[in-house]
Protein backbone atom coordinates (compact mmCIF):
# COMPACT_ATOMS: atom_id res chain seq x y z
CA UNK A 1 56.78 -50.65 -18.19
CA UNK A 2 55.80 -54.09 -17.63
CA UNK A 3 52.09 -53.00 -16.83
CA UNK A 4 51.85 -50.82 -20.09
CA UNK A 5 53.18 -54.36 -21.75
CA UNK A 6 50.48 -56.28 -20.44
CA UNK A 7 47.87 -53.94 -20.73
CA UNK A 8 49.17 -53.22 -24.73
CA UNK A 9 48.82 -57.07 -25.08
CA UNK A 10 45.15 -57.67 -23.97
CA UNK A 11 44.32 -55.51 -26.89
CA UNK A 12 45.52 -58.64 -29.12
CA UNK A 13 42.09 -60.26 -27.65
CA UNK A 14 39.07 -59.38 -29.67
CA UNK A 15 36.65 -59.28 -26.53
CA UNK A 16 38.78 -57.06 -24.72
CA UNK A 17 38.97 -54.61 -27.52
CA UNK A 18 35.31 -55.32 -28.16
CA UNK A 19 34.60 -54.11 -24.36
CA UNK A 20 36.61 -50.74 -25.07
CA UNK A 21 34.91 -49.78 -28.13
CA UNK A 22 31.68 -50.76 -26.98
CA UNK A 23 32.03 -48.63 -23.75
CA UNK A 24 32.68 -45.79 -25.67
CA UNK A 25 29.53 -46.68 -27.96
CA UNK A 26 27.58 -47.06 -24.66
CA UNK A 27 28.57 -43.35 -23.57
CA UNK A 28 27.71 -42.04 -26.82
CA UNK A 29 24.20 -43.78 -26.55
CA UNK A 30 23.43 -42.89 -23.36
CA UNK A 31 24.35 -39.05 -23.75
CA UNK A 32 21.91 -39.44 -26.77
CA UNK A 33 19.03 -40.84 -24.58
CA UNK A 34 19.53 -38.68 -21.85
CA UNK A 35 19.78 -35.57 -23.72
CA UNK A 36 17.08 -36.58 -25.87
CA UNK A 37 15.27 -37.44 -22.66
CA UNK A 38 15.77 -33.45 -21.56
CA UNK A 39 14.69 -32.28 -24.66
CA UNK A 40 11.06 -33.64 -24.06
CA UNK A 41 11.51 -36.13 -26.65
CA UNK A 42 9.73 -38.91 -26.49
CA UNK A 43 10.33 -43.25 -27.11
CA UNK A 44 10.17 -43.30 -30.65
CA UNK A 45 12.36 -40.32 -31.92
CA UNK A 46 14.77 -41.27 -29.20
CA UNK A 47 15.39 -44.41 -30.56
CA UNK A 48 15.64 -43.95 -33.52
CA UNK A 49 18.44 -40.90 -32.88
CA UNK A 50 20.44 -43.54 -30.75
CA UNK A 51 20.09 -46.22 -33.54
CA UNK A 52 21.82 -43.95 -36.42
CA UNK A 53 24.13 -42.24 -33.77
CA UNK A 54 25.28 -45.27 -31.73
CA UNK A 55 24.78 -47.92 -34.56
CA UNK A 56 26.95 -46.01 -37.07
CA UNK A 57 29.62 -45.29 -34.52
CA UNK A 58 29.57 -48.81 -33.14
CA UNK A 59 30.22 -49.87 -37.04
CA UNK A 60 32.94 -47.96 -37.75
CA UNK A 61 35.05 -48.46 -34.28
CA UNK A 62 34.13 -52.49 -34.17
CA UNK A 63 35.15 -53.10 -37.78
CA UNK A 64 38.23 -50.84 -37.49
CA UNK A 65 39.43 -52.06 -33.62
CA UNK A 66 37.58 -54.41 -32.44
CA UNK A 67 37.31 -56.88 -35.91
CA UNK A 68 40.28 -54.90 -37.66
CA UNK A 69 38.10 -55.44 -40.93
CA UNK A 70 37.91 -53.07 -43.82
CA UNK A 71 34.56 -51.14 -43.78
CA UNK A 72 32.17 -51.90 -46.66
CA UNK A 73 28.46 -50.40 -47.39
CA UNK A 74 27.18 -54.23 -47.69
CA UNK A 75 28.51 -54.98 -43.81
CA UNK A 76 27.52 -51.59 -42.74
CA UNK A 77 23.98 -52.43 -43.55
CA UNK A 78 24.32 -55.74 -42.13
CA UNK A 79 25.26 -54.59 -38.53
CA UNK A 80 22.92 -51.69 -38.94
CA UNK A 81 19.93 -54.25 -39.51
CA UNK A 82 21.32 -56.46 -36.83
CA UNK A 83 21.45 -53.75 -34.51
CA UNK A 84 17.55 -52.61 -35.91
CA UNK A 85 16.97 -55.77 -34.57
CA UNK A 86 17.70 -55.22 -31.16
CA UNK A 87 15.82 -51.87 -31.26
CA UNK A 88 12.52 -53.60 -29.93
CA UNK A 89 14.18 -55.32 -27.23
CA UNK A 90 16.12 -51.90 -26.05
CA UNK A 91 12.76 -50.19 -26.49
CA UNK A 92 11.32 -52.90 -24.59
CA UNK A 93 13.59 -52.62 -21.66
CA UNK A 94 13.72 -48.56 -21.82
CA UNK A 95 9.85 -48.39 -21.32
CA UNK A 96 9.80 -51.33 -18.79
CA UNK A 97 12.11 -49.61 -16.40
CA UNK A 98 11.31 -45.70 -17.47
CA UNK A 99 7.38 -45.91 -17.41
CA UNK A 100 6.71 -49.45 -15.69
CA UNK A 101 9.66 -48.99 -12.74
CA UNK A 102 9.01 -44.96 -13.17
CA UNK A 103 13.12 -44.89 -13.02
CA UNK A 104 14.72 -41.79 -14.18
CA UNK A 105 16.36 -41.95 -17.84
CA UNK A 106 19.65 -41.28 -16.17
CA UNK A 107 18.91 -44.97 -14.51
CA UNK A 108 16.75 -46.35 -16.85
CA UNK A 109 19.34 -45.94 -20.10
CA UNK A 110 22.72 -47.35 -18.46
CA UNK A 111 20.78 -50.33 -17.22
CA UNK A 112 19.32 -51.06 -20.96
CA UNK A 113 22.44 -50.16 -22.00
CA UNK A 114 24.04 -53.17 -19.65
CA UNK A 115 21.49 -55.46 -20.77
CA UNK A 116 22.41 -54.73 -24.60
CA UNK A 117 25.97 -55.89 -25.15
CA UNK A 118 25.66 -58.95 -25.49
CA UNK A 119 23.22 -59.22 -28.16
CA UNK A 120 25.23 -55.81 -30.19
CA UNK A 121 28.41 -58.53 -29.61
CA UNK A 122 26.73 -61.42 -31.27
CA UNK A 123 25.11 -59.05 -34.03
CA UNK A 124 28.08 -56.76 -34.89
CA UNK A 125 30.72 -60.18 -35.31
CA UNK A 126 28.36 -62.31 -37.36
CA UNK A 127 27.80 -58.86 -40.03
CA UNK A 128 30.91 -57.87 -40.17
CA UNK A 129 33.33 -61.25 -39.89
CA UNK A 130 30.40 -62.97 -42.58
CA UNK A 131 32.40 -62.59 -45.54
CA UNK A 132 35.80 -64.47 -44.09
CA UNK A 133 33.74 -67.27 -42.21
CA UNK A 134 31.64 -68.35 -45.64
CA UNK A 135 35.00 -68.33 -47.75
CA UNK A 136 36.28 -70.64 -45.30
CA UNK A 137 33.35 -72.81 -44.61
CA UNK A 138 32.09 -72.65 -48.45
CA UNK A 139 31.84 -76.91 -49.51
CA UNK A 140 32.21 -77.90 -46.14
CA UNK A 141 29.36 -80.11 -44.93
């Protein structure tokens, strides 16, 4: 009982729910990318199968758990384009350690994967938590 407590009340801290959504967002990718992988596709379709798949999952589980914000079409785009903007860095990373290292996809994808959450953290709180922080910073110098 007083472990269910304790686990029930880290779930009151934003970067502990962040972690739990996120893993299940990093699963999600990474089937994507190693299916995809299987399937003989190559780079460019890959990404842009995990981007849709993983970025419109990660939008509607971080502004529902993680954020407990309403979801909107105006911050959907926003974390979609902030997460677009970590598609050249992933793709970066991907290629680095699948063609440069030669490490298999079922490697290769976890490690970008690792080396992603912190910038889909930073990205994913400023689009969808926007809103709330300019109507309480609006006038303030």
């Amino acid at each position: 009982m007083v472990l269910r407590r304790r686990m029930l009340g880290l779930t009151r801290f934003e970067p502990v729910r962040y972690l739990g959504m996120g893993g299940m967002v990093a699963v999600l990718n990474n089937i994507v990318l190693i299916g995809g992988d299987r399937l003989g596709l190559t780079y460019a379709p890959l990404m842009a199968l995990s981007w849709v798949v993983g970025g419109t999952a990660g939008y509607l589980l971080h502004a529902r758990y993680t954020f407990r914000a309403p979801h909107g079409w105006l911050a959907y785009v926003r974390f979609m384009a902030g997460v677009a903007l970590g598609v050249p860095v992933a793709w970066a990373m991907l290629v680095g350690l699948k063609s440069g290292l030669r490490l298999p996809m079922w490697l290769a994808a976890p490690v970008t994967t690792v080396g992603m959450v912190a910038y889909n953290y930073l990205s994913a709180r400023v689009a969808i938590i926007w809103r709330a922080w300019r109507r309480t910073h609006d006038g303030l110098s």
